[in-house]
C-alpha atoms as a PDB file:
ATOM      1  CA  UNK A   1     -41.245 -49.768  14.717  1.00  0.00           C
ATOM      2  CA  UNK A   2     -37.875 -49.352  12.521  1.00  0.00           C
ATOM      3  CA  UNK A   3     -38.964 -45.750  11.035  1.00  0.00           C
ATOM      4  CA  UNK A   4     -40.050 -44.691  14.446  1.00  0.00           C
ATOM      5  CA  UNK A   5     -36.654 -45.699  16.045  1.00  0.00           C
ATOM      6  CA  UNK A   6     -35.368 -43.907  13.275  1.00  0.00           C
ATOM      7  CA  UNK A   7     -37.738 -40.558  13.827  1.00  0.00           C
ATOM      8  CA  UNK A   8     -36.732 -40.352  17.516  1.00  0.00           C
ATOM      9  CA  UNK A   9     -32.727 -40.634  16.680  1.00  0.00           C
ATOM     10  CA  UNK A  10     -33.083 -38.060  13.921  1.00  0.00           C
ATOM     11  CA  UNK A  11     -35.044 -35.702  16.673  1.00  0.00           C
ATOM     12  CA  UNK A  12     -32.424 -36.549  19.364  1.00  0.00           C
ATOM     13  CA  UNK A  13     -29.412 -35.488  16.803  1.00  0.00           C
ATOM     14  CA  UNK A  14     -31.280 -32.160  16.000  1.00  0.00           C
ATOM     15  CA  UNK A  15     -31.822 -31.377  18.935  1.00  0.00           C
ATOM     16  CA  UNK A  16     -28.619 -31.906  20.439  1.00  0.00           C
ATOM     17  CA  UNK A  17     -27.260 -29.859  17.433  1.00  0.00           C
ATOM     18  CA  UNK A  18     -29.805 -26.743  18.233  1.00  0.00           C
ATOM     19  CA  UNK A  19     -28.672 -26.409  22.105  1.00  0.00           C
ATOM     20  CA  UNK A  20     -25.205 -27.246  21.544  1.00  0.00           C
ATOM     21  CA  UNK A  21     -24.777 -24.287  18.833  1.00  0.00           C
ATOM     22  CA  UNK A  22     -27.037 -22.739  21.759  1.00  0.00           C
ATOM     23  CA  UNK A  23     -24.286 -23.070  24.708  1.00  0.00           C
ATOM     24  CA  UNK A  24     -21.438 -21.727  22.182  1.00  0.00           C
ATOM     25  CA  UNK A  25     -23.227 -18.851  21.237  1.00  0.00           C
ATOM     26  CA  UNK A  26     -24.190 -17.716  25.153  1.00  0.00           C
ATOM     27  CA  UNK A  27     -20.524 -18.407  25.734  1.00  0.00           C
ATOM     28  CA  UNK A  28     -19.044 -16.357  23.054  1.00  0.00           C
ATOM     29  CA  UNK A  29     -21.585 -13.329  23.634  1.00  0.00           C
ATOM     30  CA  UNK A  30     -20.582 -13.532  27.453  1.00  0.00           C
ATOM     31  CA  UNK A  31     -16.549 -13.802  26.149  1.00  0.00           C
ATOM     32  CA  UNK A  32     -17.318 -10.485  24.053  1.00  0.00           C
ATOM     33  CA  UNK A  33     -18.208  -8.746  26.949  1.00  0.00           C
ATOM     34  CA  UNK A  34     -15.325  -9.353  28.973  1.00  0.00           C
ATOM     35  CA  UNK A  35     -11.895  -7.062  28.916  1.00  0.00           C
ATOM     36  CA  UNK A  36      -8.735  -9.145  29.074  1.00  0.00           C
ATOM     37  CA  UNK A  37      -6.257  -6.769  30.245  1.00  0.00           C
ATOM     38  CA  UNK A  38      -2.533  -7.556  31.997  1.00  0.00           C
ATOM     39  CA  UNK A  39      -1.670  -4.557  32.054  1.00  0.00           C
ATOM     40  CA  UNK A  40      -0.280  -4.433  35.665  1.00  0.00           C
ATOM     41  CA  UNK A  41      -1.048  -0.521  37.092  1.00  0.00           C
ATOM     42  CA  UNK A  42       0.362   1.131  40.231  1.00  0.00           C
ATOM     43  CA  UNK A  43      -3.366   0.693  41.853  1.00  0.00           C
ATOM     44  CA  UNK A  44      -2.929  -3.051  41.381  1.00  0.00           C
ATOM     45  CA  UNK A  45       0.220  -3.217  43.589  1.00  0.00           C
ATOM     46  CA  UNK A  46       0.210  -0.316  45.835  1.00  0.00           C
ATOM     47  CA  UNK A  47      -1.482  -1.698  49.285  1.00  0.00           C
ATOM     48  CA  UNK A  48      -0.917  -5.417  48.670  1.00  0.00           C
ATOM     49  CA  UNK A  49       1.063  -7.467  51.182  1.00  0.00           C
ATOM     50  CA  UNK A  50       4.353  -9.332  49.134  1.00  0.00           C
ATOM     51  CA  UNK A  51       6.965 -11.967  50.394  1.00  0.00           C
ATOM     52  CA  UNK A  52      10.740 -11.138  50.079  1.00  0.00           C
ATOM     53  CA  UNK A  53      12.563 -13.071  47.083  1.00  0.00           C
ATOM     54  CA  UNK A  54      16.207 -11.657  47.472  1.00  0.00           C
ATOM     55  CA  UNK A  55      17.060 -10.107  50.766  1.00  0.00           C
ATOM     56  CA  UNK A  56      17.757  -6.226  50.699  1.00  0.00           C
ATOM     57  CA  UNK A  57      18.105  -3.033  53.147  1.00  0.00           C
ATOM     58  CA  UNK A  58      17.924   0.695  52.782  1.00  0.00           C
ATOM     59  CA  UNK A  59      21.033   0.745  50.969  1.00  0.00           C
ATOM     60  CA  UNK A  60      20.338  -2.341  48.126  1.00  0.00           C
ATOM     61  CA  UNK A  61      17.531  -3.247  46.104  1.00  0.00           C
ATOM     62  CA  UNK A  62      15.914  -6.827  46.578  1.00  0.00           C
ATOM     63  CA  UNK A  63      13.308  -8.750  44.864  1.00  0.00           C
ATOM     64  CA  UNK A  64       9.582  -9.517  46.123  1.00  0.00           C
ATOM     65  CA  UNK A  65       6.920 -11.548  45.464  1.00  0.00           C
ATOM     66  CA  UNK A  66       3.205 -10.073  44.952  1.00  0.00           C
ATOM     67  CA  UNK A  67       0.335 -11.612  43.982  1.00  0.00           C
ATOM     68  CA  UNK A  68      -1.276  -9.572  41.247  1.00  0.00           C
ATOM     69  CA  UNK A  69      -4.648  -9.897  39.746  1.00  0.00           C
ATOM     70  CA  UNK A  70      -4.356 -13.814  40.426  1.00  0.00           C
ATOM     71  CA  UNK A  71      -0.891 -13.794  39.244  1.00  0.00           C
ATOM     72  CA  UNK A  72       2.603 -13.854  41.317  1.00  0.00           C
ATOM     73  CA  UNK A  73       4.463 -11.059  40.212  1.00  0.00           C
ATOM     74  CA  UNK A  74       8.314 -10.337  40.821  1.00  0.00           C
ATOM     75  CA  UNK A  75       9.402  -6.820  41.803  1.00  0.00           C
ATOM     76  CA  UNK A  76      12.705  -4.743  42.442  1.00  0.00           C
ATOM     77  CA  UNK A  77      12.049  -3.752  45.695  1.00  0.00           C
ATOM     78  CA  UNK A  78      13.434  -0.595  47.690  1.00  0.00           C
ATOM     79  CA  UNK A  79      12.831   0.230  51.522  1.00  0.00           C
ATOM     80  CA  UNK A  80      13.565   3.575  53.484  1.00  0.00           C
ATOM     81  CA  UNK A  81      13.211   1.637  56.861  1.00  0.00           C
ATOM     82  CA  UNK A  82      16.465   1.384  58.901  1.00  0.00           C
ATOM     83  CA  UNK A  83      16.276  -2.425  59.102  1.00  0.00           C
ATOM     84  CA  UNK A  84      16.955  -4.707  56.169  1.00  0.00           C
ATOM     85  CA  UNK A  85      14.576  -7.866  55.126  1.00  0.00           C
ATOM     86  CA  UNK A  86      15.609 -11.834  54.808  1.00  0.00           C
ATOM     87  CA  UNK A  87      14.245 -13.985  52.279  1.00  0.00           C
ATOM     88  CA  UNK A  88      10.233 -15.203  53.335  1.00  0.00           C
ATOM     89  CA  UNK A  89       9.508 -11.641  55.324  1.00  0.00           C
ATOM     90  CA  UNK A  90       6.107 -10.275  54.767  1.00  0.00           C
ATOM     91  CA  UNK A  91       6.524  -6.709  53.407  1.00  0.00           C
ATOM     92  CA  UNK A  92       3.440  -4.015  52.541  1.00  0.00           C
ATOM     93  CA  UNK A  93       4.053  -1.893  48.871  1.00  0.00           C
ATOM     94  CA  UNK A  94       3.263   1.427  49.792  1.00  0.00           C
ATOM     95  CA  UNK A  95       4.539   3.080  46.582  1.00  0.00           C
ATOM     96  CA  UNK A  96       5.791   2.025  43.076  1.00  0.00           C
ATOM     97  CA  UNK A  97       7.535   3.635  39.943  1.00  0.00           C
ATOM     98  CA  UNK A  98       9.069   2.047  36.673  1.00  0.00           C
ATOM     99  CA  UNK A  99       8.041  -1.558  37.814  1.00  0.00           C
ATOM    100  CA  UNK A 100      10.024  -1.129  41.259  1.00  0.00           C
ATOM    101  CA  UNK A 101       8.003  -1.081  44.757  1.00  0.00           C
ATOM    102  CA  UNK A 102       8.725   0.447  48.077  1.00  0.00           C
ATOM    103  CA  UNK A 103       8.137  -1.632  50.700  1.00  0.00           C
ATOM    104  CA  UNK A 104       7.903  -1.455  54.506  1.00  0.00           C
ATOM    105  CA  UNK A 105       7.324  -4.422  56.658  1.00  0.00           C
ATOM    106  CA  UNK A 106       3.511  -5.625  57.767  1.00  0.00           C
ATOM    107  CA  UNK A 107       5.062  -5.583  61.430  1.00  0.00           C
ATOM    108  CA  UNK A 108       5.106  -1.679  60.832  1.00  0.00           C
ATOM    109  CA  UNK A 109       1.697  -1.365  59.140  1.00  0.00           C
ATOM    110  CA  UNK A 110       0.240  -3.099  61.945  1.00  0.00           C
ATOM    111  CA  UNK A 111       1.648  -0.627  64.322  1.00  0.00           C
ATOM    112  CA  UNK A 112       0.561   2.304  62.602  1.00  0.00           C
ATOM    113  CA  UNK A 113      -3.035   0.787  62.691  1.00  0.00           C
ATOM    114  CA  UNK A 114      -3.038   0.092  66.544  1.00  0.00           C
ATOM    115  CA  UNK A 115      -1.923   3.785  67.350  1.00  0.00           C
END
């Protein structure tokens, strides 16, 4: 009865020790296939909706908020519509160079799509 007790633990340890090594080698062959990249591109930004940090207007630069690949990302942000944008306005990035966006409102973009 002892050595059998004593079979089945030995058994038990092994073969927790085979799938265990088993579940960290599937994980690191699936980790090996994936690309880890923050590289944040203009395709990334362009098109997303944002939230105004720092208030700004056609003639001052502001700050908004996009979310970015899961990420909230802070931008200089530029506008070429006549009004000007308070802190917590919805904005649309419709361009970007050197890590600053232009932005026009969603109100806009919304009117453009019901034309």
């Amino acid at each position: 009865m002892q050595n059998l007790i004593l079979i089945v633990a030995g058994i038990s340890v092994a073969v927790g020790i085979v799938l265990g090594a088993l579940v960290v080698w599937l994980i690191y062959i699936q980790r090996r296939r994936e690309v880890v990249d923050s590289l944040v591109r203009i395709n990334h930004v362009v098109g997303r909706s944002g939230t105004v940090e720092i208030p700004f207007d056609p003639k001052t630069q502001g700050k908004v908020c996009v979310n970015v690949k899961g990420s909230l990302v802070d931008f200089v942000a530029f506008t070429d519509e006549p009004k000007g944008f308070r802190q917590g306005d919805r904005v649309f990035v419709v361009g970007m160079k050197a890590n600053k966006v232009w932005v026009v409102s969603e109100d806009s973009i919304g009117n453009v799509k019901n034309q």
